[in-house]
Protein backbone atom coordinates (compact mmCIF):
# COMPACT_ATOMS: atom_id res chain seq x y z
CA UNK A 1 -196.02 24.52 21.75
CA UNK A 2 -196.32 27.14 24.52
CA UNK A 3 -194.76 24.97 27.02
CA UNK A 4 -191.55 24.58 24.43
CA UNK A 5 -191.44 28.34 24.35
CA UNK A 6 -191.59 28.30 27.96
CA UNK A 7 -189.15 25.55 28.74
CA UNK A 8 -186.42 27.65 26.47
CA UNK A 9 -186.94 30.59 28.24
CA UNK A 10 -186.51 28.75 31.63
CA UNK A 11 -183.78 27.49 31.07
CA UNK A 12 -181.99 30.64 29.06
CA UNK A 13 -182.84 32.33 32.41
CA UNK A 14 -181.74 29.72 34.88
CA UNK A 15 -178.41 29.83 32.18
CA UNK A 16 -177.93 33.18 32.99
CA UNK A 17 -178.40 33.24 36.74
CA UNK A 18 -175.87 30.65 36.93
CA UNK A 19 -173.25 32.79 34.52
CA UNK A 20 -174.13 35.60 37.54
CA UNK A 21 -173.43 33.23 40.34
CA UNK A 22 -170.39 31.91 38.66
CA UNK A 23 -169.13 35.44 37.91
CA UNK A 24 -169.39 36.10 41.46
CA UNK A 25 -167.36 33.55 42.46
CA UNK A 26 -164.43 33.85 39.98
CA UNK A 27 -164.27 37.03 39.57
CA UNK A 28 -162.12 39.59 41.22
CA UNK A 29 -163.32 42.67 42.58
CA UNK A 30 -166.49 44.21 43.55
CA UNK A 31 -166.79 46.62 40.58
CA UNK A 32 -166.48 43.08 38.27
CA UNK A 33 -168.82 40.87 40.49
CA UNK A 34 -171.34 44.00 40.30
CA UNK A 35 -171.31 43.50 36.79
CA UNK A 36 -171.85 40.14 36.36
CA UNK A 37 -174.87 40.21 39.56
CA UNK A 38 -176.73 43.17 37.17
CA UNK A 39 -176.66 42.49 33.91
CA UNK A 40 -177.02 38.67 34.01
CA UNK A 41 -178.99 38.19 36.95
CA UNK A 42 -181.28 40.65 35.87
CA UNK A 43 -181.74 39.41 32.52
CA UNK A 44 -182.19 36.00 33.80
CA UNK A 45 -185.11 37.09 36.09
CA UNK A 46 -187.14 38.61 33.20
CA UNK A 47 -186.03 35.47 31.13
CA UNK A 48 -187.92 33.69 33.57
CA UNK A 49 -191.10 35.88 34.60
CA UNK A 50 -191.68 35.85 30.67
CA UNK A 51 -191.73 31.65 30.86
CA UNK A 52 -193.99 32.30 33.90
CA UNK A 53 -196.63 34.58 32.17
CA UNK A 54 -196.28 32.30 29.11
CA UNK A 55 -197.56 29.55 31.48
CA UNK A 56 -200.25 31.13 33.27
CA UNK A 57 -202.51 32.83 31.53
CA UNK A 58 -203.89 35.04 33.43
CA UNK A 59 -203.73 38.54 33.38
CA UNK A 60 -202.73 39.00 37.06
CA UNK A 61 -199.91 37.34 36.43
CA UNK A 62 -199.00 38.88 33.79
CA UNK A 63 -199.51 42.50 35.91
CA UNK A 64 -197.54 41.11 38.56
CA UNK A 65 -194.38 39.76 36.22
CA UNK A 66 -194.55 43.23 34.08
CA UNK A 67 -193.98 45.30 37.45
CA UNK A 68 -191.43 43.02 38.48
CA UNK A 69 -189.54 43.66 35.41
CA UNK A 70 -189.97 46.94 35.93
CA UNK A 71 -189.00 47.14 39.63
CA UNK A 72 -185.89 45.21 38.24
CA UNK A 73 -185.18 47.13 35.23
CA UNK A 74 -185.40 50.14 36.92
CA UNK A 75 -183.48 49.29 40.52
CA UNK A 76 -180.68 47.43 39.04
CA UNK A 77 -178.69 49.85 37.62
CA UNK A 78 -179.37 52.42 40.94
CA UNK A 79 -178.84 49.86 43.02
CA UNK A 80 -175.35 48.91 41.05
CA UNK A 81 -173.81 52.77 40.81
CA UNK A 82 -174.69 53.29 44.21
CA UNK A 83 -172.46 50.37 45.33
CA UNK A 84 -169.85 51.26 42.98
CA UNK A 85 -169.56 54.84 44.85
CA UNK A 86 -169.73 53.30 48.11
CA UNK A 87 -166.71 51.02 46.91
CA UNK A 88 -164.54 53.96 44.98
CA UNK A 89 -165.17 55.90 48.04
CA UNK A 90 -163.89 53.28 50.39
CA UNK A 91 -160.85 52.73 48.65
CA UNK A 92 -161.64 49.30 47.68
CA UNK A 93 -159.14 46.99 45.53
CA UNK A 94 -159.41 46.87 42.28
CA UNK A 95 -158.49 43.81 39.77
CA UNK A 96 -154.80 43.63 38.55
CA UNK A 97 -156.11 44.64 34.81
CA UNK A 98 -157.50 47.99 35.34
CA UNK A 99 -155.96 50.51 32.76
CA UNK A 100 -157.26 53.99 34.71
CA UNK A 101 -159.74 55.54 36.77
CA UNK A 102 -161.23 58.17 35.75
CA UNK A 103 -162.34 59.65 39.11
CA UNK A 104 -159.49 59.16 41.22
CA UNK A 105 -158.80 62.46 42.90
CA UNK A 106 -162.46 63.65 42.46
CA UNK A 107 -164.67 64.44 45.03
CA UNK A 108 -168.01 62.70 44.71
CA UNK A 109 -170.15 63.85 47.52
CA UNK A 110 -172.57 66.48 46.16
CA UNK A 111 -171.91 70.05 47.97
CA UNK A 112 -174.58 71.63 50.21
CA UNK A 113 -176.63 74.40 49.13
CA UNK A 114 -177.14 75.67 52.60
């Protein structure tokens, strides 16, 4: 029965690494494809670490696939707004259906204290 419950989470999480890749393929700008690569990749890497400590039951692997999802759950979203600033600060192009942005004409660099 374990291996069922394993299976289904294998393949939910090799589903949503492939939505990911496939997002990054079709769609059109960085601040999209940065979307898709966090939330679906991510979710499909804890998808599967939870089908690998249901497999191997063993509590180092468990330790180890807990601190990955941590590392992932907690560098993912950094890693994402930090390459969103780099990209509204280079003046990349954005997708034909954006609506607004809401810090055009803002400075983002944080001021000195010195």
């Amino acid at each position: 029965m374990i291996d069922w419950i394993a299976a289904f989470f294998l393949i939910a999480g090799s589903l949503f690494m492939l939505v990911a890749a496939i997002g990054v393929v079709k769609l059109s700008d960085v601040y999209m494809r940065m979307h898709a690569i966090t939330k679906a990749a991510s979710l499909g890497a804890i998808l599967m670490l939870v089908a690998v400590s249901l497999l191997y039951v063993q509590w180092i692997v468990w330790i180890e696939a807990l601190m990955v999802v941590v590392f992932v759950i907690l560098t993912a979203p950094i890693a994402s707004h930090m390459i969103a600033k780099a990209a509204h600060k280079t003046n990349m192009p954005k997708g034909p259906n954006y609506v607004m942005d809401e810090l055009e004409g803002v400075d983002t660099d944080i001021p000195d204290k010195a």
